[in-house]
PDB file of N, CA and C in Angstrom:
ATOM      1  N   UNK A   1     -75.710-183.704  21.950  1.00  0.00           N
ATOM      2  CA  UNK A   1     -74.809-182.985  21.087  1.00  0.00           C
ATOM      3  C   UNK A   1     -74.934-181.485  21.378  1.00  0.00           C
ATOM      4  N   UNK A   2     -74.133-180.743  21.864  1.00  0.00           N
ATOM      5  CA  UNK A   2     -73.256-179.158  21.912  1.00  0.00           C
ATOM      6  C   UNK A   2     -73.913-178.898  20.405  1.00  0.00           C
ATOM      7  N   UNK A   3     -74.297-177.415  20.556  1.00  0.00           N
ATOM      8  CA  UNK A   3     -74.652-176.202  19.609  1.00  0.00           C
ATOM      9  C   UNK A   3     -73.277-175.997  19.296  1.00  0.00           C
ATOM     10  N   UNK A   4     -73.122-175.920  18.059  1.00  0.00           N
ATOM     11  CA  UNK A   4     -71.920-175.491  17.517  1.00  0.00           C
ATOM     12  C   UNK A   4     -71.341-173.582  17.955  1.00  0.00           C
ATOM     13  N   UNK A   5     -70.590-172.986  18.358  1.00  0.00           N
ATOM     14  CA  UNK A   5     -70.427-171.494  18.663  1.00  0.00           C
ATOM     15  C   UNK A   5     -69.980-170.660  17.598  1.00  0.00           C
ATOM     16  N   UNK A   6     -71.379-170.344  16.896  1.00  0.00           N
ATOM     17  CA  UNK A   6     -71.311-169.565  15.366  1.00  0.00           C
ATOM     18  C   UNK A   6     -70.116-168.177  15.937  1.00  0.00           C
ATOM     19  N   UNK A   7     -70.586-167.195  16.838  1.00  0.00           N
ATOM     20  CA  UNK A   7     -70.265-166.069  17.295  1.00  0.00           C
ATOM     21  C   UNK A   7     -69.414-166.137  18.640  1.00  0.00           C
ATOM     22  N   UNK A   8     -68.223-166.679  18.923  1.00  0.00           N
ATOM     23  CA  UNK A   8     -67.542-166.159  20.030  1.00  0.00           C
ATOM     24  C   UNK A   8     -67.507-165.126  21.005  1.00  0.00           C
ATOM     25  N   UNK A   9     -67.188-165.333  21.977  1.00  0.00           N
ATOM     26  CA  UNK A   9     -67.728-164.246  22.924  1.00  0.00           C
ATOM     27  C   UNK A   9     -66.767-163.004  22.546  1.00  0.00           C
ATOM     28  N   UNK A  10     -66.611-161.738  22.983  1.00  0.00           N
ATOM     29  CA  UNK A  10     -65.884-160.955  23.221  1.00  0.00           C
ATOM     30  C   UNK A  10     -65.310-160.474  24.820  1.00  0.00           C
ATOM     31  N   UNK A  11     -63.842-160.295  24.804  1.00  0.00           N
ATOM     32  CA  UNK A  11     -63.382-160.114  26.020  1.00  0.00           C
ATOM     33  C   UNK A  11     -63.213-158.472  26.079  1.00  0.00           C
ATOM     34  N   UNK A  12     -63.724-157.342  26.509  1.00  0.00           N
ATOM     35  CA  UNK A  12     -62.933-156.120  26.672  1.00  0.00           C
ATOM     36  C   UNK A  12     -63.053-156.144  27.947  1.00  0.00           C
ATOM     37  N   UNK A  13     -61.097-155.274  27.836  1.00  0.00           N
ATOM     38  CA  UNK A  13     -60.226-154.845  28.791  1.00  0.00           C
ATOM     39  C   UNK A  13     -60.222-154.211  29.375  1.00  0.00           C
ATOM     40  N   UNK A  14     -60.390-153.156  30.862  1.00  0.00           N
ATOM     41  CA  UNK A  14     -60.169-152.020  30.983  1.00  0.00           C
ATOM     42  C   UNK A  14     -59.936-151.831  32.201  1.00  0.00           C
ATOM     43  N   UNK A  15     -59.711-150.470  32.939  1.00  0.00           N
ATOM     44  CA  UNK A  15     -58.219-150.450  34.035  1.00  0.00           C
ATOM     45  C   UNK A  15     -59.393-151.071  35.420  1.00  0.00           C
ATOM     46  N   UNK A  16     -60.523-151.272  35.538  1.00  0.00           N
ATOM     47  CA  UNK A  16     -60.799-151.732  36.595  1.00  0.00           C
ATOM     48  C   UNK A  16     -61.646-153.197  37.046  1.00  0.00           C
ATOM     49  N   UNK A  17     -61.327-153.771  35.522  1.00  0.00           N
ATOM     50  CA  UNK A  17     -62.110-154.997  35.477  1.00  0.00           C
ATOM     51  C   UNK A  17     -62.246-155.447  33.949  1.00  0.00           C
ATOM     52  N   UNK A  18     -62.833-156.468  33.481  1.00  0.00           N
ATOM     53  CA  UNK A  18     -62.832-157.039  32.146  1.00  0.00           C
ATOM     54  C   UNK A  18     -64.562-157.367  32.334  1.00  0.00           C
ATOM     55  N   UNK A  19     -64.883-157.011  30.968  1.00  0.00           N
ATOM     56  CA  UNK A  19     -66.044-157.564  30.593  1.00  0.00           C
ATOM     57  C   UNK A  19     -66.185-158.611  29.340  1.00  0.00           C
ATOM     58  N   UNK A  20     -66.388-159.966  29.574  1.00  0.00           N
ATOM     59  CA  UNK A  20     -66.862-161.078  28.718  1.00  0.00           C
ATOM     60  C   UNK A  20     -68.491-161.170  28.638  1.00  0.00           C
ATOM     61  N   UNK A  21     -68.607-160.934  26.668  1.00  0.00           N
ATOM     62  CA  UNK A  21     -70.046-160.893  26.092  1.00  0.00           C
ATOM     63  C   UNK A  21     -70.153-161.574  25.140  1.00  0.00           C
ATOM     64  N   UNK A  22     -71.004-162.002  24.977  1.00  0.00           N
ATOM     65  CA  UNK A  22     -71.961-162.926  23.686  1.00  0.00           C
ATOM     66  C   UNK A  22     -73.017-162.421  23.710  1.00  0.00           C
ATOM     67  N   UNK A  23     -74.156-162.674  22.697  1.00  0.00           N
ATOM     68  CA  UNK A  23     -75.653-162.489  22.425  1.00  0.00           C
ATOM     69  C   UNK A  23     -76.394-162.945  23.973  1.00  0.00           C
ATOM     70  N   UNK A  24     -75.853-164.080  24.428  1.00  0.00           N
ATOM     71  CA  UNK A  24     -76.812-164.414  25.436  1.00  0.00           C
ATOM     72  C   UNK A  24     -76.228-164.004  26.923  1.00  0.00           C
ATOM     73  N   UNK A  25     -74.986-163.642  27.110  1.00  0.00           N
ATOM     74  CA  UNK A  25     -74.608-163.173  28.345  1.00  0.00           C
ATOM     75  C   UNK A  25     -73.392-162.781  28.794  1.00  0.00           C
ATOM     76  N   UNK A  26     -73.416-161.255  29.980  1.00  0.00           N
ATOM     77  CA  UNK A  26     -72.266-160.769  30.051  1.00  0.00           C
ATOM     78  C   UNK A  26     -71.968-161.409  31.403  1.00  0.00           C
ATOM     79  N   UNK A  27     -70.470-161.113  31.123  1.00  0.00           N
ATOM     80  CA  UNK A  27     -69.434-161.545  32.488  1.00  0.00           C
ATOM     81  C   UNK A  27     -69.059-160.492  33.004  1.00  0.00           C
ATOM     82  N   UNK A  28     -68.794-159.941  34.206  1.00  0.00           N
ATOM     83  CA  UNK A  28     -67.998-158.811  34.862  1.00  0.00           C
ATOM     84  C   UNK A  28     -66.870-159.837  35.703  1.00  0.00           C
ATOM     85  N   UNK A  29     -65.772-159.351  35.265  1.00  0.00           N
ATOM     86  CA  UNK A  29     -64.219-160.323  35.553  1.00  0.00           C
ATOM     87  C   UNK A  29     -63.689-159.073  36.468  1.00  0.00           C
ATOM     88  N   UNK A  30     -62.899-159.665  37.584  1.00  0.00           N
ATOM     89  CA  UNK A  30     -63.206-160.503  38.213  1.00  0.00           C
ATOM     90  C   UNK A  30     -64.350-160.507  39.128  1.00  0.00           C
ATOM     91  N   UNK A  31     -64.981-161.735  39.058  1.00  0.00           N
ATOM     92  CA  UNK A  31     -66.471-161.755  39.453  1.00  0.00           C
ATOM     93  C   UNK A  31     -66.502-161.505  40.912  1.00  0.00           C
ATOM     94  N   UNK A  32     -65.488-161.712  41.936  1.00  0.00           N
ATOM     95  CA  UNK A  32     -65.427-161.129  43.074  1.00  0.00           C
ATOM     96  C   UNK A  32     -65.730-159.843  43.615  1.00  0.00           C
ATOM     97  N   UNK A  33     -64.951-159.275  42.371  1.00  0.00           N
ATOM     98  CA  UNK A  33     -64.784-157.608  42.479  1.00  0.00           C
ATOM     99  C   UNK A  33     -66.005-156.914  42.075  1.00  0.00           C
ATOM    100  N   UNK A  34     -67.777-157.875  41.617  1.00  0.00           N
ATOM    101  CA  UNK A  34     -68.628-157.151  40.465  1.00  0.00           C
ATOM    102  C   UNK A  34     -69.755-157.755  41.172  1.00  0.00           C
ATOM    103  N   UNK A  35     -69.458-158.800  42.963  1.00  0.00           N
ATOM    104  CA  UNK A  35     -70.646-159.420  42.986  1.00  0.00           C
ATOM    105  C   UNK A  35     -71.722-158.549  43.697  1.00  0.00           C
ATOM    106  N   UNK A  36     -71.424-157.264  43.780  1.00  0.00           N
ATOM    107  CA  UNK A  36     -72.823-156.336  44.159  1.00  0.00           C
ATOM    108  C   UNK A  36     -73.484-155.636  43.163  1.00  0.00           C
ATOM    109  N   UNK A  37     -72.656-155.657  41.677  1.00  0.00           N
ATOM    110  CA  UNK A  37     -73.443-154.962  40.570  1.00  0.00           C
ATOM    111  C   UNK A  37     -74.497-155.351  39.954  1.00  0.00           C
ATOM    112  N   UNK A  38     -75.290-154.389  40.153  1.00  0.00           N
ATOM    113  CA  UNK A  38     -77.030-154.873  39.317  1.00  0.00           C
ATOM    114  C   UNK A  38     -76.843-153.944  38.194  1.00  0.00           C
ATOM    115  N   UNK A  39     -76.759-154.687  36.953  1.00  0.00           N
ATOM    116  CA  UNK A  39     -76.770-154.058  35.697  1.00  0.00           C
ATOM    117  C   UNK A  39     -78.425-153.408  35.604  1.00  0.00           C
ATOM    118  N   UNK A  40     -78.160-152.724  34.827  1.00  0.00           N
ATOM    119  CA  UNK A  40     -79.807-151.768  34.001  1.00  0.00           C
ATOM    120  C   UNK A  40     -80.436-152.999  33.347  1.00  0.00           C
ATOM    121  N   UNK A  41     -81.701-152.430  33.406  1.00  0.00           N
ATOM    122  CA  UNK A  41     -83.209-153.012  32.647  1.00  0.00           C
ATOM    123  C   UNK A  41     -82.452-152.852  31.408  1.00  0.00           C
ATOM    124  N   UNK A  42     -82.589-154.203  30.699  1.00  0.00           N
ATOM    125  CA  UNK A  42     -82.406-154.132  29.356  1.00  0.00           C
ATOM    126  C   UNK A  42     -83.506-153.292  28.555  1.00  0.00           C
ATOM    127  N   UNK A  43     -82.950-152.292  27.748  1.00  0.00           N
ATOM    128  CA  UNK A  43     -83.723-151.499  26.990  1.00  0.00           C
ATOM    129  C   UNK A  43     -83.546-151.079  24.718  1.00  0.00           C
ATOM    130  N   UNK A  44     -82.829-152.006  24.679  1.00  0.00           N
ATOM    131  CA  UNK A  44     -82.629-152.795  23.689  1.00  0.00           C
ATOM    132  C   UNK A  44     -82.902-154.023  23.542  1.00  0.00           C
ATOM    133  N   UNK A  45     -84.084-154.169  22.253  1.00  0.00           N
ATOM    134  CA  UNK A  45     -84.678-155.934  22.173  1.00  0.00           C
ATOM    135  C   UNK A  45     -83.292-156.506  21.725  1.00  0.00           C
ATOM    136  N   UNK A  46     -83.622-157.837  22.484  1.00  0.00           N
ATOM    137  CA  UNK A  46     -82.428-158.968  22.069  1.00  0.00           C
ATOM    138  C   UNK A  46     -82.755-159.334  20.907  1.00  0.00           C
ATOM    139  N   UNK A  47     -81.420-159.892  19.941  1.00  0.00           N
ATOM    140  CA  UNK A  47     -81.208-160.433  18.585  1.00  0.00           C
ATOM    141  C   UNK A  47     -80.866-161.607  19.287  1.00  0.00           C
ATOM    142  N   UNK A  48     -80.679-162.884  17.779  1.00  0.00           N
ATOM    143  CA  UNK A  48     -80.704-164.075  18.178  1.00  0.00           C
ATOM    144  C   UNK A  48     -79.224-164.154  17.583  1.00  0.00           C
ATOM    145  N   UNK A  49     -78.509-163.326  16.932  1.00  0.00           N
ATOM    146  CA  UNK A  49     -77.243-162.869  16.255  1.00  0.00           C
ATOM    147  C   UNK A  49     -77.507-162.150  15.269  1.00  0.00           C
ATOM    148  N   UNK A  50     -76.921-161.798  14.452  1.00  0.00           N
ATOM    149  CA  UNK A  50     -76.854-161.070  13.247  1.00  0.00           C
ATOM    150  C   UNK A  50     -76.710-161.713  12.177  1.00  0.00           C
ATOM    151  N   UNK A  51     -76.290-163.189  11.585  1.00  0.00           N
ATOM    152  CA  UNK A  51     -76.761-163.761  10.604  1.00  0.00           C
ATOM    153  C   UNK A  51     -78.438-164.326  10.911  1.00  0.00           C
ATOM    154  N   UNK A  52     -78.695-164.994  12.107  1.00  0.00           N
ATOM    155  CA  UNK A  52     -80.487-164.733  11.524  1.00  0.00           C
ATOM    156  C   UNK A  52     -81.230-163.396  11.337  1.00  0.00           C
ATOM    157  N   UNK A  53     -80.881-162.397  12.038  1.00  0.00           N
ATOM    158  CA  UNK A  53     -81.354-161.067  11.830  1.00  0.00           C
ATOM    159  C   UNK A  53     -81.215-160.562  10.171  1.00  0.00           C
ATOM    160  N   UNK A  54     -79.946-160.909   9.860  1.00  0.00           N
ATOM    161  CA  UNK A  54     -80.154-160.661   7.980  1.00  0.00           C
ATOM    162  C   UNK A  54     -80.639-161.540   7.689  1.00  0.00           C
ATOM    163  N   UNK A  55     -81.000-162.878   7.586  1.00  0.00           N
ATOM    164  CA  UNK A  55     -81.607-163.823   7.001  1.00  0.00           C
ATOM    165  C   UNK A  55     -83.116-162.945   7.191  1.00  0.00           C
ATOM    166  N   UNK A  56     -83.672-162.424   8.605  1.00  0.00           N
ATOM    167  CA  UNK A  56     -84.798-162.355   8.604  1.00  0.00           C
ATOM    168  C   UNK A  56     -84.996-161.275   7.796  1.00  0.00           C
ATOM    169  N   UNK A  57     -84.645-160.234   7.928  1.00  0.00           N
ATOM    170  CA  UNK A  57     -84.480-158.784   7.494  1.00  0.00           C
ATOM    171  C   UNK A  57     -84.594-159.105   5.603  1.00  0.00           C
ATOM    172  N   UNK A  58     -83.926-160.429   4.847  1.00  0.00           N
ATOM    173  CA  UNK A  58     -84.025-160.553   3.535  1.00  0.00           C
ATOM    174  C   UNK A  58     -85.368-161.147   3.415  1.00  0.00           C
ATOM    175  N   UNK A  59     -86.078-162.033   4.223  1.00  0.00           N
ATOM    176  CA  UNK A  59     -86.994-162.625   4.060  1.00  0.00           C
ATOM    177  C   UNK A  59     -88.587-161.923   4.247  1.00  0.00           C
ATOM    178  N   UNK A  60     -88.468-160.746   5.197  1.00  0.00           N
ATOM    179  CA  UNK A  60     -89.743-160.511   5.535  1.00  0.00           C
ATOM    180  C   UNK A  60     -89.442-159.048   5.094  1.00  0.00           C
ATOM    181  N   UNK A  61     -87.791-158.218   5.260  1.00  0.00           N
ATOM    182  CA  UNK A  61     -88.047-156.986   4.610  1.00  0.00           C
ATOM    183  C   UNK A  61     -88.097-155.891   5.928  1.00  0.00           C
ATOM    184  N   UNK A  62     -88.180-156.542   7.005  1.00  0.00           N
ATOM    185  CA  UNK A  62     -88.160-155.786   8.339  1.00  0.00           C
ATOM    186  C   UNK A  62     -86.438-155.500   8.277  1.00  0.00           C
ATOM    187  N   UNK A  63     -86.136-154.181   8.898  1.00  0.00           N
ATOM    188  CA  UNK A  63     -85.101-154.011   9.156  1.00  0.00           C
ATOM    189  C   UNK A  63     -84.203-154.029  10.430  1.00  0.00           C
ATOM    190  N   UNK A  64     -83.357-154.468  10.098  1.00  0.00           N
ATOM    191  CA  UNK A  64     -81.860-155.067  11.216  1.00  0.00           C
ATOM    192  C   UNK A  64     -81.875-153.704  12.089  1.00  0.00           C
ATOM    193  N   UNK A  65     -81.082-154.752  13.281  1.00  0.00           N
ATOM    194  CA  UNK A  65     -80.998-153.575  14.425  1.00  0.00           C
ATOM    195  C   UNK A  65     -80.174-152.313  14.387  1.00  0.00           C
ATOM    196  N   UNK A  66     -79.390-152.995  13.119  1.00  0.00           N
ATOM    197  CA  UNK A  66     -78.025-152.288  12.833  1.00  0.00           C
ATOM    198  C   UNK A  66     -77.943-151.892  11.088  1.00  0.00           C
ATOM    199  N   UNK A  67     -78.485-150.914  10.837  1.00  0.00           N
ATOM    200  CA  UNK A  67     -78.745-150.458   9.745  1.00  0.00           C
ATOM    201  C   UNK A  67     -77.680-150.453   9.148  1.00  0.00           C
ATOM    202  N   UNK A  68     -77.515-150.150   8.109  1.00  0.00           N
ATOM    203  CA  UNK A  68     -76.446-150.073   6.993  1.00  0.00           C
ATOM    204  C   UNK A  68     -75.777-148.768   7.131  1.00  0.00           C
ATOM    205  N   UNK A  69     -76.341-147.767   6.949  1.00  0.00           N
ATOM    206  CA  UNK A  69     -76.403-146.536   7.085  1.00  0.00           C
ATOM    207  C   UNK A  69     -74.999-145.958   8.112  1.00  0.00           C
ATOM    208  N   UNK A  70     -75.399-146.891   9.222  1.00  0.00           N
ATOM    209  CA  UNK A  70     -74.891-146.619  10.743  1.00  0.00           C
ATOM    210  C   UNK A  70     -73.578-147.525  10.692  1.00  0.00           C
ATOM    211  N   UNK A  71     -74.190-148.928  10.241  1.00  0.00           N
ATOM    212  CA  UNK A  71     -73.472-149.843  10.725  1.00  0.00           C
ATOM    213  C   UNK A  71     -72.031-149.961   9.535  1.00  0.00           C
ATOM    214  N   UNK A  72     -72.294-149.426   8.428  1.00  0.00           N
ATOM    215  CA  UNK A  72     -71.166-149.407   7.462  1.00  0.00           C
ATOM    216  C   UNK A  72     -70.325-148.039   7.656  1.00  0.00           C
ATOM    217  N   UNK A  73     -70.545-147.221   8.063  1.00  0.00           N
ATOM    218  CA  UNK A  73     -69.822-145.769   8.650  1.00  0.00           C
ATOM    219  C   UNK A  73     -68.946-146.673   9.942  1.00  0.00           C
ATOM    220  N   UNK A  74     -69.640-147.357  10.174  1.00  0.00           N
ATOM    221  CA  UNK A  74     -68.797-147.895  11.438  1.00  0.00           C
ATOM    222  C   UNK A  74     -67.344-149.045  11.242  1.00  0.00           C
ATOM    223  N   UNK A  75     -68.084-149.541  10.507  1.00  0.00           N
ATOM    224  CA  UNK A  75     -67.463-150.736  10.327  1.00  0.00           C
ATOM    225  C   UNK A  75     -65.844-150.073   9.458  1.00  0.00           C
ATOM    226  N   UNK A  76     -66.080-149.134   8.422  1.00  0.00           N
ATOM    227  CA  UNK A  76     -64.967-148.190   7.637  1.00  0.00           C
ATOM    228  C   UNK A  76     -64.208-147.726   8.776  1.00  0.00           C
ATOM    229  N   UNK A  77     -64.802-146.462   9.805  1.00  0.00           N
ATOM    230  CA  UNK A  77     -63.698-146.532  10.461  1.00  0.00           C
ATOM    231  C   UNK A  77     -63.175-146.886  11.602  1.00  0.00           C
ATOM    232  N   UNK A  78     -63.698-148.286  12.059  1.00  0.00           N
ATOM    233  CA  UNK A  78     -62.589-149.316  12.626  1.00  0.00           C
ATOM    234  C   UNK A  78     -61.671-150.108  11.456  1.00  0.00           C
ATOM    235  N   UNK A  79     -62.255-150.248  10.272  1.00  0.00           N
ATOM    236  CA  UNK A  79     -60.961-150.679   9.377  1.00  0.00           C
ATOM    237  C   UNK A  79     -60.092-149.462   9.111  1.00  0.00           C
ATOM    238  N   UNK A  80     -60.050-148.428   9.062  1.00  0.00           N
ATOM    239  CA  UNK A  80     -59.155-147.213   9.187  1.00  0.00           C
ATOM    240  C   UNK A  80     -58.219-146.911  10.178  1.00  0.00           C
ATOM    241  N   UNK A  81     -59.120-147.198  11.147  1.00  0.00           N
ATOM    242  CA  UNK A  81     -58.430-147.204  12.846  1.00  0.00           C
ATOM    243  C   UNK A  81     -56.965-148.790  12.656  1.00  0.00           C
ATOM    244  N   UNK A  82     -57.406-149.991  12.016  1.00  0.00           N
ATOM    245  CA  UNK A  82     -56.312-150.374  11.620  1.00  0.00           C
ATOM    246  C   UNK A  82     -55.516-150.351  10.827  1.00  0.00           C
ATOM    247  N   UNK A  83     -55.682-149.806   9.505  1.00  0.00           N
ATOM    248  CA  UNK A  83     -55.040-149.066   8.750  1.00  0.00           C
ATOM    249  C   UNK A  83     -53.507-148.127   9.130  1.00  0.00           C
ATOM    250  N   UNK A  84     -54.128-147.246   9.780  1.00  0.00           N
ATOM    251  CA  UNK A  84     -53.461-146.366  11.039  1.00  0.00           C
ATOM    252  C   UNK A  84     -52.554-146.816  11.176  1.00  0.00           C
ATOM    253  N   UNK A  85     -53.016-147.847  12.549  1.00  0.00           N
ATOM    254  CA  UNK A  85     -51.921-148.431  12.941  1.00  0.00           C
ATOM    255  C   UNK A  85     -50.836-148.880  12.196  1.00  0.00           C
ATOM    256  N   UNK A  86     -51.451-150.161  11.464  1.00  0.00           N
ATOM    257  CA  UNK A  86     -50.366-150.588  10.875  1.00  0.00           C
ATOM    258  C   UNK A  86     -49.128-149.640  10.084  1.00  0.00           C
ATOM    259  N   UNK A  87     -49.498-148.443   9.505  1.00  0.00           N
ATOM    260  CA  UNK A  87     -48.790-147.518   8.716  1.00  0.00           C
ATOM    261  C   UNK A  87     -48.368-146.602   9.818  1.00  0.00           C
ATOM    262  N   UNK A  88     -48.442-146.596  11.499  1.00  0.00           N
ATOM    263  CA  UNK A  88     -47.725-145.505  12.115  1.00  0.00           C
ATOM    264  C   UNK A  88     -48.446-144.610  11.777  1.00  0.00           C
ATOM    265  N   UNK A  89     -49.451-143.701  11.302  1.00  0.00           N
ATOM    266  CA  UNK A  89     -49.561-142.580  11.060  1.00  0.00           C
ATOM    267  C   UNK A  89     -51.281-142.014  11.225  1.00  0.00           C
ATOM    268  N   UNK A  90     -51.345-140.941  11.259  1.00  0.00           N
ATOM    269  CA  UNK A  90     -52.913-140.558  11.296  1.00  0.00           C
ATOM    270  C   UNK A  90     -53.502-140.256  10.017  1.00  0.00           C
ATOM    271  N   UNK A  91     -54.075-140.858   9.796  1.00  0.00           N
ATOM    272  CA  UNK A  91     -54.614-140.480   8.017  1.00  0.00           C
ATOM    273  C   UNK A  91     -55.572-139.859   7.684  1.00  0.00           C
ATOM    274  N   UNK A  92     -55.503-138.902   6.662  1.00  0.00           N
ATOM    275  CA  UNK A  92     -56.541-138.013   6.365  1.00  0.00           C
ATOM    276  C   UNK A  92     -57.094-138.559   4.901  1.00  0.00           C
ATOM    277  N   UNK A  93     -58.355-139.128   5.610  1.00  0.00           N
ATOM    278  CA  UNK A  93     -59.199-139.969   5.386  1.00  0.00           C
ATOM    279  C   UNK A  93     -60.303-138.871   3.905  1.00  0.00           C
ATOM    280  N   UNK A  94     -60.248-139.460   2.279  1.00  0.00           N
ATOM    281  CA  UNK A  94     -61.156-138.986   1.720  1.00  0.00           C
ATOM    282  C   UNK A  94     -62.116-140.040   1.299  1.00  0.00           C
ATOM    283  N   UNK A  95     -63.129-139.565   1.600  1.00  0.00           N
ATOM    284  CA  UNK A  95     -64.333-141.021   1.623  1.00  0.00           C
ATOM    285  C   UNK A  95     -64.802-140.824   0.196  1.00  0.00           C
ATOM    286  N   UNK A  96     -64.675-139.707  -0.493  1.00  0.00           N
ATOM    287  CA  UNK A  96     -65.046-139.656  -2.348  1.00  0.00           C
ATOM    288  C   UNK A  96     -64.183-141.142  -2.924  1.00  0.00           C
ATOM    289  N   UNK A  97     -62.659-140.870  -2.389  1.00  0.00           N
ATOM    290  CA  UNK A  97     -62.108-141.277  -3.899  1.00  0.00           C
ATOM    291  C   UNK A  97     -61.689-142.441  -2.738  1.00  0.00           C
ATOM    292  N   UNK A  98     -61.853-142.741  -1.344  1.00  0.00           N
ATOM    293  CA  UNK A  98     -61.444-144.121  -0.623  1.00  0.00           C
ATOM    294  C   UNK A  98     -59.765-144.126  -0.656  1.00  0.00           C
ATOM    295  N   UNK A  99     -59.473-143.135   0.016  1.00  0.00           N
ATOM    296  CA  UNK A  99     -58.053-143.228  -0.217  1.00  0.00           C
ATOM    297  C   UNK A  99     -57.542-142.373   0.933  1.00  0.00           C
ATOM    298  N   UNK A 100     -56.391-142.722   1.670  1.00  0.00           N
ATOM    299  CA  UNK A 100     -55.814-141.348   2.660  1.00  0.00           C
ATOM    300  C   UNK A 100     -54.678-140.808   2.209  1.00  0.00           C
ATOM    301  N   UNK A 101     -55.313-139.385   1.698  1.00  0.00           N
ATOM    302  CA  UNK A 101     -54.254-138.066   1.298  1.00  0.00           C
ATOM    303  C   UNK A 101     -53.104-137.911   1.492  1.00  0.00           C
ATOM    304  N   UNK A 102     -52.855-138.373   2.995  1.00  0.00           N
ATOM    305  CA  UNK A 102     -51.266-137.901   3.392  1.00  0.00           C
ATOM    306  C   UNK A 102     -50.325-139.301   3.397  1.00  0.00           C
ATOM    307  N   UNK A 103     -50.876-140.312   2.692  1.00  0.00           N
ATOM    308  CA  UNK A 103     -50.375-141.718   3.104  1.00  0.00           C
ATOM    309  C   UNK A 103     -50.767-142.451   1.831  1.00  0.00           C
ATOM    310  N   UNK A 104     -49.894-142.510   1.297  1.00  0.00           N
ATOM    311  CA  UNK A 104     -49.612-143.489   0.096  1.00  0.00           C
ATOM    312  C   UNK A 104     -49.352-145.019   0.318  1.00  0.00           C
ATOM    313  N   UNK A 105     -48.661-145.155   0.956  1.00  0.00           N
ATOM    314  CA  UNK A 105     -48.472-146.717   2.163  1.00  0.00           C
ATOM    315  C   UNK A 105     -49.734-147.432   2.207  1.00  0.00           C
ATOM    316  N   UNK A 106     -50.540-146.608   3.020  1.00  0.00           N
ATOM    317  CA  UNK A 106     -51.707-147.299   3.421  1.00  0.00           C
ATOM    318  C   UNK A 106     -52.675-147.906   2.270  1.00  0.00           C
ATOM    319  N   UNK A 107     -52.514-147.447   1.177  1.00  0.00           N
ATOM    320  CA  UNK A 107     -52.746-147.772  -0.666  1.00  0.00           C
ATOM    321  C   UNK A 107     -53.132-149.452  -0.360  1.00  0.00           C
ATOM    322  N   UNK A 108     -51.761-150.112  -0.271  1.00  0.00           N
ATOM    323  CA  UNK A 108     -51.919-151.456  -0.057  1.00  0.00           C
ATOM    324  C   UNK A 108     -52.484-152.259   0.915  1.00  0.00           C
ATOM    325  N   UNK A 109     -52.934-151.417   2.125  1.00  0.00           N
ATOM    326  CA  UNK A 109     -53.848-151.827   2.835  1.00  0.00           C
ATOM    327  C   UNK A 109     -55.280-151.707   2.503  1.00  0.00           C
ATOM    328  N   UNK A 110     -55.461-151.183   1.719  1.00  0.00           N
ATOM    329  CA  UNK A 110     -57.075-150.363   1.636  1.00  0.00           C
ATOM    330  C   UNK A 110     -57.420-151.142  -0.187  1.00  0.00           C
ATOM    331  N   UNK A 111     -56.376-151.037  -0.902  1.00  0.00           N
ATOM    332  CA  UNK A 111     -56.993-151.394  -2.221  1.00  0.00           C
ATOM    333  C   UNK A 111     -56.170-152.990  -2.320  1.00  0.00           C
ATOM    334  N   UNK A 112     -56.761-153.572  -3.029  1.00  0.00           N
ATOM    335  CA  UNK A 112     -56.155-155.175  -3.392  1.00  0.00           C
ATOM    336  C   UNK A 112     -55.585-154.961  -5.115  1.00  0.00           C
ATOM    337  N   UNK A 113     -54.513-155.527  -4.930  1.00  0.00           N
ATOM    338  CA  UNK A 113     -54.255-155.014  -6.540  1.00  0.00           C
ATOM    339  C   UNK A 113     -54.497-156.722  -7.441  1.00  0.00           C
ATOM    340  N   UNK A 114     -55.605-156.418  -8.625  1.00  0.00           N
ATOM    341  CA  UNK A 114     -56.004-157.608  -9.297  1.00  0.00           C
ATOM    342  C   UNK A 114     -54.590-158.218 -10.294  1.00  0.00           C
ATOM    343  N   UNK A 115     -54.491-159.232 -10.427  1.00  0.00           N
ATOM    344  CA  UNK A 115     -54.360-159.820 -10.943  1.00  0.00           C
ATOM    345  C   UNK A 115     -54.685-159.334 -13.059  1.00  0.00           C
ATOM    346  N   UNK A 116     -54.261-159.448 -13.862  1.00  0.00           N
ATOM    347  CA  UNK A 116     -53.802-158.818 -15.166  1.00  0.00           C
ATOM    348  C   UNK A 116     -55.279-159.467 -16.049  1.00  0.00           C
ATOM    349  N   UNK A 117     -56.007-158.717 -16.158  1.00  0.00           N
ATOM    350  CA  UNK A 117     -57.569-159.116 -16.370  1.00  0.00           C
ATOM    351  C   UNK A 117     -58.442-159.673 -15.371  1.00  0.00           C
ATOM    352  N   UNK A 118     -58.590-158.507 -14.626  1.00  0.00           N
ATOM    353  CA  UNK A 118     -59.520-159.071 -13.580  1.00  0.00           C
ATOM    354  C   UNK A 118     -59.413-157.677 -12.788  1.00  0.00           C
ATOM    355  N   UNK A 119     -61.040-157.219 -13.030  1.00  0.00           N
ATOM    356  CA  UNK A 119     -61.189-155.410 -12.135  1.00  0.00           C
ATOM    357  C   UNK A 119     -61.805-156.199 -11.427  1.00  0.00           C
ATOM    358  N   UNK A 120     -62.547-154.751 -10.342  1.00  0.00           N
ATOM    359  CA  UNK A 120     -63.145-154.930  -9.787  1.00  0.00           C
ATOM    360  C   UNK A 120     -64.553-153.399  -9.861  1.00  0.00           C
TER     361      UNK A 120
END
């Protein structure tokens, strides 16, 4: 029986070749065009993914590779970066009140509107 594939690989694009990655291994596409490249000494310890890494991180209290700190600044603005898009426009982003100034539109992308007794 096949390991089920919690985490799918990722494909990025770019003008002189494609790179396919997962936790356990990268691809350089097309592999013709990459068969003399010797990648670098890995210098980041390997994770086994990021749901056992929080499982471990809740259990023993050691912290993830990917802090909160770092990793939630990040994660905001790639959801902004689609935001953007979808609304056409560049948004001027206030991180107090979670809202972009020049873009009222984007409102319904960013906030969920509840239902008539029921905040959040």
């Amino acid at each position: 029986m096949t390991k089920p594939v919690i985490d799918p690989p990722s494909l990025f694009v770019g003008d002189k070749g494609m790179l396919l990655a997962d936790y356990a291994k990268h691809l350089l596409l097309p592999e013709a065009d990459f068969k003399e490249f010797k990648g670098p000494e890995p210098f980041i310890p390997r994770v086994r993914g990021h749901h056992e890494e929080w499982i471990e991180a809740c259990k023993t209290g050691k912290p993830t590779g990917s802090i909160f700190d770092y990793a939630g600044a990040l994660t905001e603005a790639n959801h902004l970066a689609k935001v953007a898009y979808r609304v056409g426009k560049k948004l001027d982003w206030d991180p107090v009140s979670l809202r972009a100034k020049n873009c009222s539109e984007a409102d319904r992308l960013i906030h969920k509107q509840y239902r008539k007794g029921w905040t959040l």
